[in-house]
Structures are given as structure tokens and as C-alpha cells.
PDB file of N, CA and C in Angstrom:
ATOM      1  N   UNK A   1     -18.012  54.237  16.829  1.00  0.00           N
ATOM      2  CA  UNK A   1     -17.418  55.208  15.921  1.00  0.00           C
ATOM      3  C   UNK A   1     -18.408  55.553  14.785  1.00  0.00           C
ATOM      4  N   UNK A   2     -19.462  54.697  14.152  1.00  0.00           N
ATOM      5  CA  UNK A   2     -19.838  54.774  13.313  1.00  0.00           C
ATOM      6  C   UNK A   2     -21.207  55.549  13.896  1.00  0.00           C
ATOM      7  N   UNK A   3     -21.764  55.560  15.193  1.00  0.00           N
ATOM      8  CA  UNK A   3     -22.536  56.427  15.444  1.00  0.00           C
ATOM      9  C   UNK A   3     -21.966  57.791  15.473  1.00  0.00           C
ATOM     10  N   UNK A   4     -21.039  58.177  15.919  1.00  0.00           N
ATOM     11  CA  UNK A   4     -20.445  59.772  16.220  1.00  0.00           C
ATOM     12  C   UNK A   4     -20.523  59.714  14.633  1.00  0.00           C
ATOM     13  N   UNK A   5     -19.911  59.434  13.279  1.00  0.00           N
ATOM     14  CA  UNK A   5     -20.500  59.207  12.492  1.00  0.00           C
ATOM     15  C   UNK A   5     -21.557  60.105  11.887  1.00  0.00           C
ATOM     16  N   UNK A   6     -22.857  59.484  12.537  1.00  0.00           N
ATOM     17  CA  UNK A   6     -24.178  59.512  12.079  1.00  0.00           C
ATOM     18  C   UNK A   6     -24.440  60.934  12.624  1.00  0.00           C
ATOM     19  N   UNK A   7     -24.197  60.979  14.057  1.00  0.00           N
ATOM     20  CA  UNK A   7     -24.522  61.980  14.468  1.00  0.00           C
ATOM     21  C   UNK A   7     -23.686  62.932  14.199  1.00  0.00           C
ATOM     22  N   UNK A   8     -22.706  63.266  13.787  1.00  0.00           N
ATOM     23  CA  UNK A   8     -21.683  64.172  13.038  1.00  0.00           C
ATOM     24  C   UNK A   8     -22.204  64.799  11.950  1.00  0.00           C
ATOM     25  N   UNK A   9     -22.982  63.810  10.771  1.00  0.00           N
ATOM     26  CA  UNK A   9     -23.630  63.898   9.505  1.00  0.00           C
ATOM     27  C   UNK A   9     -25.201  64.562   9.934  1.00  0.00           C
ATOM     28  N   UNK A  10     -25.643  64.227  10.707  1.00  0.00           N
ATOM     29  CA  UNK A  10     -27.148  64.581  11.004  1.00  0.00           C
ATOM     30  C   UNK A  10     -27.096  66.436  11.900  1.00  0.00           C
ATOM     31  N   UNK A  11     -25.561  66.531  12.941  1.00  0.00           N
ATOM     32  CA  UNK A  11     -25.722  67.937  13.075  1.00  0.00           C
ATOM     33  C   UNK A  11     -25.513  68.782  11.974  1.00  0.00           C
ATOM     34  N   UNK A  12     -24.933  67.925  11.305  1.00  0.00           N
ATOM     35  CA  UNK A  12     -24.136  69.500   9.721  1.00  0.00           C
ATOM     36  C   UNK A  12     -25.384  69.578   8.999  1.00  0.00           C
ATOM     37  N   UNK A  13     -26.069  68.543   8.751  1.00  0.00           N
ATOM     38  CA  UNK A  13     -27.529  68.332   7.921  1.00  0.00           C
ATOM     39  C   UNK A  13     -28.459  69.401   8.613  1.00  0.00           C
ATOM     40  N   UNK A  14     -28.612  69.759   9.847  1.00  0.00           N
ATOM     41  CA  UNK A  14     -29.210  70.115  10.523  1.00  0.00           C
ATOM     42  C   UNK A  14     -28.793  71.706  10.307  1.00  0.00           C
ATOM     43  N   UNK A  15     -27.440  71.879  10.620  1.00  0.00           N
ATOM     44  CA  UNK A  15     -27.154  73.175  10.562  1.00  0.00           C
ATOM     45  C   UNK A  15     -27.148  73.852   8.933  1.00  0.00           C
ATOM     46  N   UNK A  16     -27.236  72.824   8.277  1.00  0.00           N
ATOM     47  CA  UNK A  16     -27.447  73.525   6.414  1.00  0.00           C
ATOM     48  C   UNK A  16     -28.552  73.813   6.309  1.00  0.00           C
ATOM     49  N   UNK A  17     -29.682  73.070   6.994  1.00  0.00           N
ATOM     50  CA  UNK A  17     -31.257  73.556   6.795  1.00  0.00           C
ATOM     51  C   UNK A  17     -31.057  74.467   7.179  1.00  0.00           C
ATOM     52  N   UNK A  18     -30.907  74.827   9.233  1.00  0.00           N
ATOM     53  CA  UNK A  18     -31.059  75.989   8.982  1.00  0.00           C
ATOM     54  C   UNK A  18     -30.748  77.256   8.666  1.00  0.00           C
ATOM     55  N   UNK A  19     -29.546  76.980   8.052  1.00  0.00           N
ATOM     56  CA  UNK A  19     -28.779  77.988   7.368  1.00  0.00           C
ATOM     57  C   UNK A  19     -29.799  78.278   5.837  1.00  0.00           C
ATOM     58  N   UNK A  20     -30.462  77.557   5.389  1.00  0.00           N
ATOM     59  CA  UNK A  20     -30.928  77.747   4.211  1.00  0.00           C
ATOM     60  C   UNK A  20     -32.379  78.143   4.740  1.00  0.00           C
ATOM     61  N   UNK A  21     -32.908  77.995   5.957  1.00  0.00           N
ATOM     62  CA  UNK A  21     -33.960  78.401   6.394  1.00  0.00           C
ATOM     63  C   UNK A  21     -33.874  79.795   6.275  1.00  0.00           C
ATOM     64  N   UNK A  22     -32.859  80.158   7.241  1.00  0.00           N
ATOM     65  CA  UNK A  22     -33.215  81.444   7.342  1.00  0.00           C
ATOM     66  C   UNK A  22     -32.757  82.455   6.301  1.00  0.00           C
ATOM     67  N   UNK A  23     -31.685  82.067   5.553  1.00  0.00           N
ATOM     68  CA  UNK A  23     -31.026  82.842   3.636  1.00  0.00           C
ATOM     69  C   UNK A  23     -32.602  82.951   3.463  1.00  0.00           C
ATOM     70  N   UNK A  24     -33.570  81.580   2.943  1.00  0.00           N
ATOM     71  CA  UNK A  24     -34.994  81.831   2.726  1.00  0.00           C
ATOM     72  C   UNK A  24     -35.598  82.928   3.241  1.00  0.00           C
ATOM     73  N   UNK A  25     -35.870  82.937   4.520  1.00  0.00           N
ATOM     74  CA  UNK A  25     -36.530  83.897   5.221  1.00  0.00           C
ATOM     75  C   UNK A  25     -36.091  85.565   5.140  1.00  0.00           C
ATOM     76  N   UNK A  26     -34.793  85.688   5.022  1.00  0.00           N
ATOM     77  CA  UNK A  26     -34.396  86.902   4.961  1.00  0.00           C
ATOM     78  C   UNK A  26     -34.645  87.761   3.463  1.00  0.00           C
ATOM     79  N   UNK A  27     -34.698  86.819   2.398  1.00  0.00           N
ATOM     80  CA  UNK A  27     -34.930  87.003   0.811  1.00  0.00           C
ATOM     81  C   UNK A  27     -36.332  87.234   1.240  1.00  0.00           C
ATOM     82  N   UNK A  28     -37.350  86.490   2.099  1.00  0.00           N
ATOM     83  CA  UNK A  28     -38.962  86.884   1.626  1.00  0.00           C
ATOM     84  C   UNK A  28     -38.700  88.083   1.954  1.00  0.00           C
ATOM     85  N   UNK A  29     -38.209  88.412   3.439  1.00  0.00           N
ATOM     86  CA  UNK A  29     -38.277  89.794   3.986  1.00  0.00           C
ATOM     87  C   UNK A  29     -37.810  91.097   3.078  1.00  0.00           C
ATOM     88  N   UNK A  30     -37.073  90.646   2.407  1.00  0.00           N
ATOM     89  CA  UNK A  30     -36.457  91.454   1.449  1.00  0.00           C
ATOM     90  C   UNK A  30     -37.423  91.630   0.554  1.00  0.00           C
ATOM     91  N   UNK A  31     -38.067  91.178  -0.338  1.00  0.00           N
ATOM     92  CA  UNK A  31     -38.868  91.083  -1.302  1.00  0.00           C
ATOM     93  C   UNK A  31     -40.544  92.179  -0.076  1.00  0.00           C
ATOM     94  N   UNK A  32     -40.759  91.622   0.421  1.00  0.00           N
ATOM     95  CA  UNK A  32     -41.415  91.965   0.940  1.00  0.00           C
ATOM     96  C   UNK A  32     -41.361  93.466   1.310  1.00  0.00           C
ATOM     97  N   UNK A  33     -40.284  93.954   1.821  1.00  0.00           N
ATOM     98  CA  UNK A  33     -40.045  95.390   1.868  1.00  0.00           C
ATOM     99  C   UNK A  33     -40.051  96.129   0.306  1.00  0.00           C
ATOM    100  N   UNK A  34     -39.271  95.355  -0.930  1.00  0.00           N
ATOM    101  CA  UNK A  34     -39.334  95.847  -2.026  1.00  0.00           C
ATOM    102  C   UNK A  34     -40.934  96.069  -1.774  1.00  0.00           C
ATOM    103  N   UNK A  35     -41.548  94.859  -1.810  1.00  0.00           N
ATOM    104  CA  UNK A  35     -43.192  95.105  -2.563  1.00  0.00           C
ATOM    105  C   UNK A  35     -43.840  96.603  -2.398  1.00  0.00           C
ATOM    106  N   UNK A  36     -43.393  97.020  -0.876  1.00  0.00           N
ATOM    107  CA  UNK A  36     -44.118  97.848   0.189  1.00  0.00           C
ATOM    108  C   UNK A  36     -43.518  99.124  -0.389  1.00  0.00           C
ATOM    109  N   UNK A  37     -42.152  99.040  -0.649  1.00  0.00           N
ATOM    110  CA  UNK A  37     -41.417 100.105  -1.124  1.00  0.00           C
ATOM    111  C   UNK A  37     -42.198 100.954  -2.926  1.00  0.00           C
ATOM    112  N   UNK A  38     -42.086  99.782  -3.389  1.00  0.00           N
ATOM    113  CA  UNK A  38     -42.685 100.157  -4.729  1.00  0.00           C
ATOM    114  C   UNK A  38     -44.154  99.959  -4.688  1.00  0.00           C
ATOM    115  N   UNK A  39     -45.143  99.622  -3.859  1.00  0.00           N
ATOM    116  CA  UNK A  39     -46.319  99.392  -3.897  1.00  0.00           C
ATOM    117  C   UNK A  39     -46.541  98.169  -5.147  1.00  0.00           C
ATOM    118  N   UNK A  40     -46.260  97.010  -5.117  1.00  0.00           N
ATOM    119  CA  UNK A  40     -46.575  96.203  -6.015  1.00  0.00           C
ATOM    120  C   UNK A  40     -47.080  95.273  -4.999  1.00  0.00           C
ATOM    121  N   UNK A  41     -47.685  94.506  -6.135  1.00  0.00           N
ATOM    122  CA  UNK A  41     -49.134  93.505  -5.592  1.00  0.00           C
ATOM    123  C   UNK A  41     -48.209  92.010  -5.075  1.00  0.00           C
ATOM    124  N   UNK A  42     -48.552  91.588  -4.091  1.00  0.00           N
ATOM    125  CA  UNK A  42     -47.895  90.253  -3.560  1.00  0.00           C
ATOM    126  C   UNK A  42     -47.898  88.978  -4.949  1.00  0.00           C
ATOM    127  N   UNK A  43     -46.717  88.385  -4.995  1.00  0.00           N
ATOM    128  CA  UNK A  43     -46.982  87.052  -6.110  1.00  0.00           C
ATOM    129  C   UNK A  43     -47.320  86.314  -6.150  1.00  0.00           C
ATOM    130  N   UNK A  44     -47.810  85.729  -6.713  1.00  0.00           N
ATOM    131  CA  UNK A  44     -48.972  84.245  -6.272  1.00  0.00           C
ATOM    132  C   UNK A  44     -48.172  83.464  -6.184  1.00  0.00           C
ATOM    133  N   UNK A  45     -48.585  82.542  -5.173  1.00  0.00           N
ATOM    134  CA  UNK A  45     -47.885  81.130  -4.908  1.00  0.00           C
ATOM    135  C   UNK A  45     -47.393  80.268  -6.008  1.00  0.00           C
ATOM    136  N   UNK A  46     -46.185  79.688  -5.770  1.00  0.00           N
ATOM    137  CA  UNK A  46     -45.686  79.394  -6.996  1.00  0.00           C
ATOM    138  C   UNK A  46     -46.355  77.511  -7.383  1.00  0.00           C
ATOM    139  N   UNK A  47     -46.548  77.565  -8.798  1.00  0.00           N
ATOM    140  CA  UNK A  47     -47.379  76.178  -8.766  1.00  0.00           C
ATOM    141  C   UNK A  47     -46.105  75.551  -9.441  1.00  0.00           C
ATOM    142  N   UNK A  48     -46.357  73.989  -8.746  1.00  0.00           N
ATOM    143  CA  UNK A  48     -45.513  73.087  -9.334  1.00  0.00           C
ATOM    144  C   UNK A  48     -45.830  72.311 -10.218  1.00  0.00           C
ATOM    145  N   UNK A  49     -47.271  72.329 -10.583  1.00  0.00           N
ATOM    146  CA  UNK A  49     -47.407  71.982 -11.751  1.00  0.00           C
ATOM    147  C   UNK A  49     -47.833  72.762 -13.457  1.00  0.00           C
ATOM    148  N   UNK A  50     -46.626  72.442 -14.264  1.00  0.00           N
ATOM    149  CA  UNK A  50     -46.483  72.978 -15.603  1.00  0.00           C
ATOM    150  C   UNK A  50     -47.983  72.985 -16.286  1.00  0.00           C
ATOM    151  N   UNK A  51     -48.082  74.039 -16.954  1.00  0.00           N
ATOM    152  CA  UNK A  51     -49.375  74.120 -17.731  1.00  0.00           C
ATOM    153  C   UNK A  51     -48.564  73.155 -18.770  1.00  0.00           C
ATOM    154  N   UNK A  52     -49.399  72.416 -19.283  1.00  0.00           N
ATOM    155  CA  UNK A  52     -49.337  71.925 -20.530  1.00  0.00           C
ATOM    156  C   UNK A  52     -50.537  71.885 -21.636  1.00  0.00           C
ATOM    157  N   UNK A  53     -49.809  72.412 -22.521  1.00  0.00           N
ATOM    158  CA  UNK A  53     -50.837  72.581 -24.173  1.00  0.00           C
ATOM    159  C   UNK A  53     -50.765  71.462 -24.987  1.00  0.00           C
ATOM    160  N   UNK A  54     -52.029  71.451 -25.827  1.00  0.00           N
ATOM    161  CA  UNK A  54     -51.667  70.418 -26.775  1.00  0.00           C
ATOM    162  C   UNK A  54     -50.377  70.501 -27.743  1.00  0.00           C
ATOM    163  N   UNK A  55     -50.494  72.053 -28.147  1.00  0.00           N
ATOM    164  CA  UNK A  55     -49.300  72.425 -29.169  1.00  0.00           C
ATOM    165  C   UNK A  55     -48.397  72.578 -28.357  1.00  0.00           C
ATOM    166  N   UNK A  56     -46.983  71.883 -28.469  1.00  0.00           N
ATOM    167  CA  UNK A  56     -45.823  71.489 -27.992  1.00  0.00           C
ATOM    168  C   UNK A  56     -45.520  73.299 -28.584  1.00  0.00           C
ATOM    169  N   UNK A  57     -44.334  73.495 -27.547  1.00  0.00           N
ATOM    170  CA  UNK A  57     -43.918  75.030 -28.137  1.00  0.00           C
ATOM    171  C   UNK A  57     -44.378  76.170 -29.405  1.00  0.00           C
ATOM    172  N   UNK A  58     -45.611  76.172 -28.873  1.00  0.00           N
ATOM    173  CA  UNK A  58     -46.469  76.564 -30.134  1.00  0.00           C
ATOM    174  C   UNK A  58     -46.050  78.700 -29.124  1.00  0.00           C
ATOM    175  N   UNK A  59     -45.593  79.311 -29.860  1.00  0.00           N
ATOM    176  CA  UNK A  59     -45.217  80.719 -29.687  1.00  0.00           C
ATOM    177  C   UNK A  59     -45.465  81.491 -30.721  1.00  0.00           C
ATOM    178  N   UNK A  60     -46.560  81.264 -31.478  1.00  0.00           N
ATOM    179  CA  UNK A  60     -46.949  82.099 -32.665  1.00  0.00           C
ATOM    180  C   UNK A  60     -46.000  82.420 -33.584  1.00  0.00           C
ATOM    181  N   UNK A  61     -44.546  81.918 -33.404  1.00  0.00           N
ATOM    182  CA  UNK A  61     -43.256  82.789 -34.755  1.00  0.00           C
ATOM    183  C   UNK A  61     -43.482  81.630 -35.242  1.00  0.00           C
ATOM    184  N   UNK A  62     -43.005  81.836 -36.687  1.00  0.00           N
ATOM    185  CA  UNK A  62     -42.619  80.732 -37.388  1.00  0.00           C
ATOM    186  C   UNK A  62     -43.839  80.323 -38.254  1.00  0.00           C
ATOM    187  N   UNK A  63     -43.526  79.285 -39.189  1.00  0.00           N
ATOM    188  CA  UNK A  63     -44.843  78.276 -39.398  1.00  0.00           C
ATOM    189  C   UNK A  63     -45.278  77.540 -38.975  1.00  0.00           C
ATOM    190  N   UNK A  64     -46.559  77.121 -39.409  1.00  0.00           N
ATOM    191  CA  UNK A  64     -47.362  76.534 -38.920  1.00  0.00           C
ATOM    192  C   UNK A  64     -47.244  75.488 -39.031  1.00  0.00           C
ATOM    193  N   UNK A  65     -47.044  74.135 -37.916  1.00  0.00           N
ATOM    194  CA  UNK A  65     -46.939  72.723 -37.934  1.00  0.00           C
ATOM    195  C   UNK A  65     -47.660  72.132 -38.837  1.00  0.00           C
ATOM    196  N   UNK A  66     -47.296  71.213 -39.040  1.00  0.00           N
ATOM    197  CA  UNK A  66     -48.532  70.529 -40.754  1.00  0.00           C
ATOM    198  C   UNK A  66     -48.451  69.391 -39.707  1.00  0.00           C
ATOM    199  N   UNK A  67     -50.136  68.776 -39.839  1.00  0.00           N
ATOM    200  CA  UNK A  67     -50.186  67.454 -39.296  1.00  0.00           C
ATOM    201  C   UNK A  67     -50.166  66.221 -40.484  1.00  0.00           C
ATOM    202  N   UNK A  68     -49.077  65.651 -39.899  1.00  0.00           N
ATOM    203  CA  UNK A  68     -48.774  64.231 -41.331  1.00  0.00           C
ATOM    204  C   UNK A  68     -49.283  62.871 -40.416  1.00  0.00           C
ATOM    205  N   UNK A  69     -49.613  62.206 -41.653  1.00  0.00           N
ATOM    206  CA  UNK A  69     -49.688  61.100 -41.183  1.00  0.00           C
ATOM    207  C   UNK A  69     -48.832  59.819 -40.383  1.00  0.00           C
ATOM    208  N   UNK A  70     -49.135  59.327 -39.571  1.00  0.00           N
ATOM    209  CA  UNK A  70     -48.651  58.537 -38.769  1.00  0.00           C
ATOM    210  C   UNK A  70     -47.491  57.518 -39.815  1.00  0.00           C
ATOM    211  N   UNK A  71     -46.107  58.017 -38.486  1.00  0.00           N
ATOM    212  CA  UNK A  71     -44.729  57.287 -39.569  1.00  0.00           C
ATOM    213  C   UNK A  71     -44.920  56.475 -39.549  1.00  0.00           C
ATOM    214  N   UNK A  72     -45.763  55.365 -38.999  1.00  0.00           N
ATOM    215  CA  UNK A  72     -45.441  53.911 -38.930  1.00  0.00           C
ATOM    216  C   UNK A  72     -46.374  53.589 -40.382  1.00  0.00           C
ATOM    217  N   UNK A  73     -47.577  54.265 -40.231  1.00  0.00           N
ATOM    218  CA  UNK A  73     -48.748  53.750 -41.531  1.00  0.00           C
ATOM    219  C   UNK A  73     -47.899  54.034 -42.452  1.00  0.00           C
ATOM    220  N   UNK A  74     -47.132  55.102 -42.472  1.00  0.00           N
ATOM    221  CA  UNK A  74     -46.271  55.530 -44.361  1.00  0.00           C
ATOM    222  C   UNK A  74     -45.438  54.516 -44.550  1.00  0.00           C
ATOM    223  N   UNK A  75     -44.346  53.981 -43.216  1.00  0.00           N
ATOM    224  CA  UNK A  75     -43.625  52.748 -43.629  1.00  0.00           C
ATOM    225  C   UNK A  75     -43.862  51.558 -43.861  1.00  0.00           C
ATOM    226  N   UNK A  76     -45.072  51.114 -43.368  1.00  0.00           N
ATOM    227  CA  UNK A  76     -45.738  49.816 -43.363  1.00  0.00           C
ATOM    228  C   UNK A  76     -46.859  49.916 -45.216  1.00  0.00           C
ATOM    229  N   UNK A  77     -46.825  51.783 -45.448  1.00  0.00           N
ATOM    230  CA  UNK A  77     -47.219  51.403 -46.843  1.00  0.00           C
ATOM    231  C   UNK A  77     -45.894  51.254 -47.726  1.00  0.00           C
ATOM    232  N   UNK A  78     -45.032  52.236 -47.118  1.00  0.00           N
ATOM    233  CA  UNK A  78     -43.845  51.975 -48.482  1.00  0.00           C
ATOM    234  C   UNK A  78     -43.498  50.615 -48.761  1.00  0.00           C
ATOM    235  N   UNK A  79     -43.569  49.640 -47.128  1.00  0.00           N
ATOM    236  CA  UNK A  79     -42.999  48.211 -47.600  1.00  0.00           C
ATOM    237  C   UNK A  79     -43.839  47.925 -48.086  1.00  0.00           C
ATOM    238  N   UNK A  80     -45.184  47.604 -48.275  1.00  0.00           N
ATOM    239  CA  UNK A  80     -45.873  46.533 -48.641  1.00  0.00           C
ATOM    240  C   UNK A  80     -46.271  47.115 -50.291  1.00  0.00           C
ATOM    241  N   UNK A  81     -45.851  48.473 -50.630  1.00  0.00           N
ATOM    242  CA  UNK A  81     -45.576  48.497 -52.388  1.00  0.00           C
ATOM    243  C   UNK A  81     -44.110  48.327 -52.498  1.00  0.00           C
ATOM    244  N   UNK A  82     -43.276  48.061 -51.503  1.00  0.00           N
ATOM    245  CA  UNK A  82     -41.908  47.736 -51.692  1.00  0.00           C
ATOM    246  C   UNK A  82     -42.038  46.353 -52.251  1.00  0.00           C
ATOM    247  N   UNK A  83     -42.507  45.853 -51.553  1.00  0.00           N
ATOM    248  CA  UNK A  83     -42.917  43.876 -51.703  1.00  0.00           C
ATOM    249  C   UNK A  83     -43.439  43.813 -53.496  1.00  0.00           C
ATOM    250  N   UNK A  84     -44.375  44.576 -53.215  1.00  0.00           N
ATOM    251  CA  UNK A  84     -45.167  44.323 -54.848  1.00  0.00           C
ATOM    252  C   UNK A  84     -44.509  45.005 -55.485  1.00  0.00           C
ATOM    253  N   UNK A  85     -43.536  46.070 -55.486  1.00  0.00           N
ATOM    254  CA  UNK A  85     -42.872  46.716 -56.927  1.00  0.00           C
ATOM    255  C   UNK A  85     -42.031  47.284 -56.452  1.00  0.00           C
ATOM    256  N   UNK A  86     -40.815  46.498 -56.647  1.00  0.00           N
ATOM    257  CA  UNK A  86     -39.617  47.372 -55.885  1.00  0.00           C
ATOM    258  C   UNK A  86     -39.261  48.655 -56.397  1.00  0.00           C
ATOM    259  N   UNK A  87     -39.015  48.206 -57.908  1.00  0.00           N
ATOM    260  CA  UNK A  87     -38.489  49.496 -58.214  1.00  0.00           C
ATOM    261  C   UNK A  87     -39.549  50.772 -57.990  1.00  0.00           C
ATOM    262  N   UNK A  88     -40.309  50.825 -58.177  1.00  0.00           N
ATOM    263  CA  UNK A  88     -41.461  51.784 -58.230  1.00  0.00           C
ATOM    264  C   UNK A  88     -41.606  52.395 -56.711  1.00  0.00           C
ATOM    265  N   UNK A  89     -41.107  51.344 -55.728  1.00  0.00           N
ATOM    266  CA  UNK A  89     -41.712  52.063 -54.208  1.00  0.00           C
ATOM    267  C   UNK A  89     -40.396  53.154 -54.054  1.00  0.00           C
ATOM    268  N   UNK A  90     -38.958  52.942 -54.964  1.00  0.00           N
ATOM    269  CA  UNK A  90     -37.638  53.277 -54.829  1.00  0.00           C
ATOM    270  C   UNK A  90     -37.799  54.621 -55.516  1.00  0.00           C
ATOM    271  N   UNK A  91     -38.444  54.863 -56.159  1.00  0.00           N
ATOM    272  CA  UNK A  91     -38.776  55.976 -57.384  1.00  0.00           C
ATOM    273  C   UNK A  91     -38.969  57.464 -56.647  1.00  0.00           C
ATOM    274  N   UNK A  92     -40.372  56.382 -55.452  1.00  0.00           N
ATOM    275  CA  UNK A  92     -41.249  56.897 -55.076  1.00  0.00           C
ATOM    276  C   UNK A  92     -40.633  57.703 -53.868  1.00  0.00           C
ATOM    277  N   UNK A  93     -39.694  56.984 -53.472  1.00  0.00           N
ATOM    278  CA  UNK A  93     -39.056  57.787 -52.362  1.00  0.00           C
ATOM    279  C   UNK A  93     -38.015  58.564 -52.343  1.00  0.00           C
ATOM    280  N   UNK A  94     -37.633  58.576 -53.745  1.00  0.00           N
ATOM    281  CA  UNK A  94     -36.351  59.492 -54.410  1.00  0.00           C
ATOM    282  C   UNK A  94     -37.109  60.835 -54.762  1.00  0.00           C
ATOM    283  N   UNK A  95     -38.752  60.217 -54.743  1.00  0.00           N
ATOM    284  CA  UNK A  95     -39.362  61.991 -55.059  1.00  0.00           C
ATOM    285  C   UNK A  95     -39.320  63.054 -53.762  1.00  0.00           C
ATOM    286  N   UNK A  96     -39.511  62.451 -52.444  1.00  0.00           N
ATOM    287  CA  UNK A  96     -39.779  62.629 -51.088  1.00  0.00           C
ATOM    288  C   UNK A  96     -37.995  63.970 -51.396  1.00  0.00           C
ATOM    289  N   UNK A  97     -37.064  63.632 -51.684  1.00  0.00           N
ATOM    290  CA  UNK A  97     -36.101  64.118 -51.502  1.00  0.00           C
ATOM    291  C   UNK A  97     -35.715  65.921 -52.508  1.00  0.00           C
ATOM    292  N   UNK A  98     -35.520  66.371 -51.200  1.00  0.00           N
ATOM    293  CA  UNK A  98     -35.212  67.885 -52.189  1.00  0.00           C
ATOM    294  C   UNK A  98     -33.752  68.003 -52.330  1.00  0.00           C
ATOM    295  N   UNK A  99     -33.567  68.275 -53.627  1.00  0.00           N
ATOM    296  CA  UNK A  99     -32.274  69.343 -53.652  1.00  0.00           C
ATOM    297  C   UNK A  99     -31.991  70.247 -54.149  1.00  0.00           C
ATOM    298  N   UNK A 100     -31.458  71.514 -53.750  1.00  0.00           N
ATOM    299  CA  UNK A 100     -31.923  72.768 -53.651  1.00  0.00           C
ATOM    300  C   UNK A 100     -30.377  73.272 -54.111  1.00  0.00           C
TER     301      UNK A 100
END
């Protein structure tokens, strides 16, 4: 039972490919007649790998990213003038704060 089963699961598997084979095939054909129809240039193969930039969503709107220093060095300085002067490192970080 558990083979009819398998083989039950493996014809439907079979018949979804090629049901999705040929949906595929009929869309190139389609596209393909567009191209011919409008005279446009074939599309380049599609790449699976993402360009990546250094600048993370960098799209020219907006401002310009400010590079700060590394969070860990600012916290490892706030504690260690936290250690030597509490109140003063507390001051110091009440300036960090806007209110508008």
C-alpha cells in the first residue's frame, strides 16, 4: 500500500512538472513573438547572483551616511570613564540626547 503510495505521489509530481514545463514554454513563446512583433532586442539571461555594493541601499535621495565610530569602542569608552567618574560619564550621555 505504501508503494501505490509512492508511486501515486511521484505520477502527480511528474504531471506538475510537466504542467509547469510547458505554462514555461508557452510564456517564452509568447514573449518571443512580442519581441518579433515590436522588434525589441532578446533579454539577457537572468543572473542569480545579486550585485552587491559596498553602500547598503545607497540611491542618491536623502543624506549622506556619516561614518561613526565603532559601537563597541564608544561603549567600552563610556564604561571605562563610567568606572573613573560616574557622574561625569552620565552628563556626558545626557548631551548625546536631543529634544526638539
Amino acid at each position: 500500500q505504501e508503494r501505490l503510495k509512492a508511486n501515486e505521489a511521484k505520477r502527480i509530481e511528474k504531471e506538475r512538472t510537466e504542467k509547469y514545463a510547458k505554462l514555461k514554454d508557452g510564456a517564452k513563446d509568447e514573449r518571443a513573438k512580442m519581441r518579433e512583433k515590436y522588434k525589441l532586442a532578446d533579454s539577457p539571461p537572468p543572473s542569480d547572483v545579486e550585485e552587491e555594493s559596498s553602500d547598503e541601499d545607497e540611491d542618491g535621495f536623502g543624506p549622506k551616511k556619516t561614518v561613526e565610530e565603532d559601537p563597541v569602542a564608544q561603549a567600552k569608552a563610556l564604561a571605562e570613564k563610567a568606572m573613573s567618574d560616574p557622574l561625569g560619564a552620565a552628563t556626558q550621555s545626557m548631551d548625546k540626547l536631543k529634544f526638539w
